[in-house]
Every structure is written in C-alpha cells, then in structure tokens.
Protein backbone atom coordinates (compact mmCIF):
# COMPACT_ATOMS: atom_id res chain seq x y z
CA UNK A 1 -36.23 54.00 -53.29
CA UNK A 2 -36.07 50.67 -51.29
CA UNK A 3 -33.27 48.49 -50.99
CA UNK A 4 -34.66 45.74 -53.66
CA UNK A 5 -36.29 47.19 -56.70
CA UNK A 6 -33.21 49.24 -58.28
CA UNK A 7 -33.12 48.08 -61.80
CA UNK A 8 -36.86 47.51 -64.31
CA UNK A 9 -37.59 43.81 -63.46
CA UNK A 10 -38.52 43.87 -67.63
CA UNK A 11 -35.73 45.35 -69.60
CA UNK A 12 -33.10 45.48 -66.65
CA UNK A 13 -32.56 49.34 -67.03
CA UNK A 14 -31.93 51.58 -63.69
CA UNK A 15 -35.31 52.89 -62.00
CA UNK A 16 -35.53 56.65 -60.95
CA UNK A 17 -38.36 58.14 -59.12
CA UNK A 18 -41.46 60.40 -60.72
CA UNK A 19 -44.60 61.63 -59.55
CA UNK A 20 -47.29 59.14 -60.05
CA UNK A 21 -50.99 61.22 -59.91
CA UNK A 22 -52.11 60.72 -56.57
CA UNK A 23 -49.77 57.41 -55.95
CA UNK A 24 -46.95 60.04 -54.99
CA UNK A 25 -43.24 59.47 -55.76
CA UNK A 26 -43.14 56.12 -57.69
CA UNK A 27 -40.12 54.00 -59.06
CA UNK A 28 -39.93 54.49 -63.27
CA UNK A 29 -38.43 52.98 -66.34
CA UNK A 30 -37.34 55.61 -68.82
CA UNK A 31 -37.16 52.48 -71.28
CA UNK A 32 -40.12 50.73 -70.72
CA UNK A 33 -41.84 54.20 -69.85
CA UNK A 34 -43.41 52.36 -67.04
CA UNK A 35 -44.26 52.75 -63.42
CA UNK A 36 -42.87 49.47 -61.48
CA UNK A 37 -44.73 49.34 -57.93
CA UNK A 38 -42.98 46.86 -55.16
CA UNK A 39 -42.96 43.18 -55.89
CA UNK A 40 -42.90 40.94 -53.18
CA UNK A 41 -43.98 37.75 -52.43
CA UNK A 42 -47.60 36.49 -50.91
CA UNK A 43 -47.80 33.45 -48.75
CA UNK A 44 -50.47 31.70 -46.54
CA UNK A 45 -50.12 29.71 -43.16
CA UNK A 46 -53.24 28.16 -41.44
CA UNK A 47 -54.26 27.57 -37.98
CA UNK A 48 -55.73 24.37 -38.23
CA UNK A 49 -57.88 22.63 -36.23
CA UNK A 50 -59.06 19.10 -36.32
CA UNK A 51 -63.02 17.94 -37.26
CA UNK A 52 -64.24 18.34 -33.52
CA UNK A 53 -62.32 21.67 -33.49
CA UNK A 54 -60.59 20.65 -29.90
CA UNK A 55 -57.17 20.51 -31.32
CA UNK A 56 -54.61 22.64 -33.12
CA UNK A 57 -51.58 21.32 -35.47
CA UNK A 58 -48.32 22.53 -35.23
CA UNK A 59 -45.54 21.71 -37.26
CA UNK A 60 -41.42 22.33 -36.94
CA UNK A 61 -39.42 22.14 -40.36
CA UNK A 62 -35.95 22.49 -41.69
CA UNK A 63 -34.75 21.41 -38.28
CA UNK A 64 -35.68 24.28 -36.32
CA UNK A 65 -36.95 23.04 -32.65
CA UNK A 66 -39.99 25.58 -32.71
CA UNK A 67 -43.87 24.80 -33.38
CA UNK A 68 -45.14 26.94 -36.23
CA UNK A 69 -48.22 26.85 -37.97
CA UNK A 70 -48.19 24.78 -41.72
CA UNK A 71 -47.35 27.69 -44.12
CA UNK A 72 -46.43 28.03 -47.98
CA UNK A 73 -46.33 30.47 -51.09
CA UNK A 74 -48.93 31.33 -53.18
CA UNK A 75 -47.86 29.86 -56.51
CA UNK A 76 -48.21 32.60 -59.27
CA UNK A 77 -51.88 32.18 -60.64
CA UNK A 78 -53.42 30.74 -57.59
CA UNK A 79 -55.78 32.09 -54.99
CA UNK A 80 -55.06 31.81 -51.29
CA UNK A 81 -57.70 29.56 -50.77
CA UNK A 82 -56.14 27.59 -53.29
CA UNK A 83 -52.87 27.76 -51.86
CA UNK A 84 -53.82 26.74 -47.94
CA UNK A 85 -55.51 23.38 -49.57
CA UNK A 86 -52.21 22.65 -51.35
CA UNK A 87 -49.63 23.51 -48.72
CA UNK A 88 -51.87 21.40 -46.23
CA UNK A 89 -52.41 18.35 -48.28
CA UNK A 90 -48.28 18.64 -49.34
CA UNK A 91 -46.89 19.50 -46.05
CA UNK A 92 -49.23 17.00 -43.78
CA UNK A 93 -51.65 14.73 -45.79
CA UNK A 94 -54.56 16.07 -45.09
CA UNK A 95 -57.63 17.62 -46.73
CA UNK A 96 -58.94 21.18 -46.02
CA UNK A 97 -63.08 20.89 -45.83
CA UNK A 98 -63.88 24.70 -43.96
CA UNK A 99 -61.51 27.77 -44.23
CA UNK A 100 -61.94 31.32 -42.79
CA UNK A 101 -59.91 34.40 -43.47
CA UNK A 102 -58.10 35.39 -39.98
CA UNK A 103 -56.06 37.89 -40.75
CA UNK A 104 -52.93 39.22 -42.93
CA UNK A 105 -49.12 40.46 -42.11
CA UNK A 106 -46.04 41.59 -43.39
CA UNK A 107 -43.01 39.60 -43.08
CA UNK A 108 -39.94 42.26 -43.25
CA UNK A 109 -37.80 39.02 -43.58
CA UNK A 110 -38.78 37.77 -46.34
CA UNK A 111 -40.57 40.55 -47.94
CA UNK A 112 -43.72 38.35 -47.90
CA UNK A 113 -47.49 39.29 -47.13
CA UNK A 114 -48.16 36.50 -45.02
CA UNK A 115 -52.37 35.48 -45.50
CA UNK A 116 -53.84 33.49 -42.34
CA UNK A 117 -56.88 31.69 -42.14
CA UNK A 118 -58.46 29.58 -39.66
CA UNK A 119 -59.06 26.01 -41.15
CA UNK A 120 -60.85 22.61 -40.27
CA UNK A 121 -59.43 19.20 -41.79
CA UNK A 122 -61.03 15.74 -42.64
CA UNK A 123 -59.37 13.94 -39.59
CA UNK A 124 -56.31 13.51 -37.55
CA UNK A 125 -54.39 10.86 -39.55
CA UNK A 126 -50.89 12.44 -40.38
CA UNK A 127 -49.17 11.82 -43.44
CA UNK A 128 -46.39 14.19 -42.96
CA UNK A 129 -44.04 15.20 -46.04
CA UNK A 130 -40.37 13.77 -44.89
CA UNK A 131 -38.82 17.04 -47.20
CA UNK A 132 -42.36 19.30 -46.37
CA UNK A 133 -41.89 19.09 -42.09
CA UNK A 134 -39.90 17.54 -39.40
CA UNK A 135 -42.60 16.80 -37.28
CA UNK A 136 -46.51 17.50 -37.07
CA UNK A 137 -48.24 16.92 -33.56
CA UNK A 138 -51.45 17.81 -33.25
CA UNK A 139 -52.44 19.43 -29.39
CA UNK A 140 -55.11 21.05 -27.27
CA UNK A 141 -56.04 24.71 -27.94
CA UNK A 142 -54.07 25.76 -24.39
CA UNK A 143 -51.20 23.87 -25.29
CA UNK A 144 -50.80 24.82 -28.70
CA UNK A 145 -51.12 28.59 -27.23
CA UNK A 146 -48.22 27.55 -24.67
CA UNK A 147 -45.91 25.38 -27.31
CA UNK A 148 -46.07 27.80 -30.34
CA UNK A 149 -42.78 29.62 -30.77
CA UNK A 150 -43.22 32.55 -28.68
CA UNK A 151 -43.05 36.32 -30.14
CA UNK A 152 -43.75 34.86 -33.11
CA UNK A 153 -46.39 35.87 -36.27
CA UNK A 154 -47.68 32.57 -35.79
CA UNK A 155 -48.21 32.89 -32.34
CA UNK A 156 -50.19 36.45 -32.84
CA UNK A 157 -52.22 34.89 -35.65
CA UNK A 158 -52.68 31.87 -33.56
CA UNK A 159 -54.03 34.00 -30.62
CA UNK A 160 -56.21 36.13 -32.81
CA UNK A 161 -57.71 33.05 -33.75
CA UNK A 162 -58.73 32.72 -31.04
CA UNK A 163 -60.15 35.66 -29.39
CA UNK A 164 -63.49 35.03 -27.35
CA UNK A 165 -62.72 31.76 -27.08
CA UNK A 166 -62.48 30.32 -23.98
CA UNK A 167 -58.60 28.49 -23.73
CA UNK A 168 -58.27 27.60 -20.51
C-alpha cells in the first residue's frame, strides 16, 4: 500500500489489499465493498509562445528566483484544455488562441500528473496577477532554453517542445 491512501476516502474505514481481476493487488473497503484506486491530483503548465512564435514566457512565483513555465490545477470537472486557458488568462492576462498537447509527467512532489502543451497567445501585453506570479518576462527561444530553472520538468518539457527546431 502507498504512503497516502490508508483509510476509504468515503466512509473513512481502514483499506486492506485484494485481488482485483487482472488490475492485481488493489486497495479495498470492507464497508463500502469497494475498490479505491490512487487519487492524485492533475495539473497543466504551458510553454507559451507569443503570436509570431519567436518568444517564450516564463514566469517566477511565490518568490522563488527561478523561471518556470505558467502552470495550474485542473479544477474538478474541467478539461485540460480548459484549464491551460484559465491558468493563462489568471496568472498573466492573456488569451490562449492555438494549443497542442506536448507531453505529460509525474510530479513525485506533489503527487500530481503534470499535462504540458505547447500554446500561442493573442499578444505580448502582460497583465500579470500580483497574487498569480512575481514576474512574467517574455524572451527568445535560446534564452528561455538558457534562463529556465535548470534540471527542472519545465525545462525537459520546454526542450521537448522544441525538438527539430532550430534554437540557436
């Protein structure tokens, strides 16, 4: 059993393990007589580029000195899709108008599935969230490559992005 699901997130009683068909060894309420798979959270961050696709924004929030890419939780009920449009127009003021899936990863952290996708926005014109970001700066595909926090997952979505594309 994992660290975080020890008690039937419906009734509260203790989970035990039993033999789920061909799921394998599954966590189970004896009350509920239910199976209860992993919960975790989903989230999506963007790499985002502006309308002539010649710049990337980065962001740093809750005063952390390292560029990131604009990220946020899927609310419950809401697609991804859904949730990049929000986050960006919340965190940054701006308007989402072409989106492509980039690629996904898990966030041991957090527990979250992280979602990325590649996005394009109206324009340039920042209207940054005082409580949503620090600071938002948008820069050229090779800097944005140099000044993303390094070993990061935004950095490997960021260069994924970004594969067979020349960045020099």
């Amino acid at each position: 059993m994992d660290k975080e699901q020890k008690y039937c997130y419906v009734c509260g009683e203790k989970l035990t393990e039993k033999q789920c068909k061909d799921e394998g060894v599954v966590k189970y309420c004896g009350h509920c007589e239910e199976f209860r798979f992993p919960l975790y959270s989903s989230a999506v961050s963007m790499v985002i580029f502006n309308p002539k696709k010649d710049k990337i924004l980065l962001i740093q929030q809750y005063g952390m000195k390292s560029n990131i890419l604009v990220a946020g939780y899927i609310n419950k009920g809401e697609t991804p899709q859904q949730a990049l449009q929000r986050e960006i127009k919340e965190e940054v003021g701006l308007n989402a108008v072409e989106w492509n899936y980039n690629d996904s990863m898990y966030f041991d952290k957090t527990e979250t599935l992280m979602h990325n996708f590649v996005v394009v926005v109206d324009s340039e014109n920042l209207k940054i969230k005082e409580n949503e970001v620090d600071t938002a700066q948008w820069f050229t595909v090779k800097e944005a490559v140099e000044y993303i926090r390094p070993n990061s997952m935004a950095k490997k979505f960021l260069l994924k992005s970004l594969k067979g594309r020349d960045v020099t």
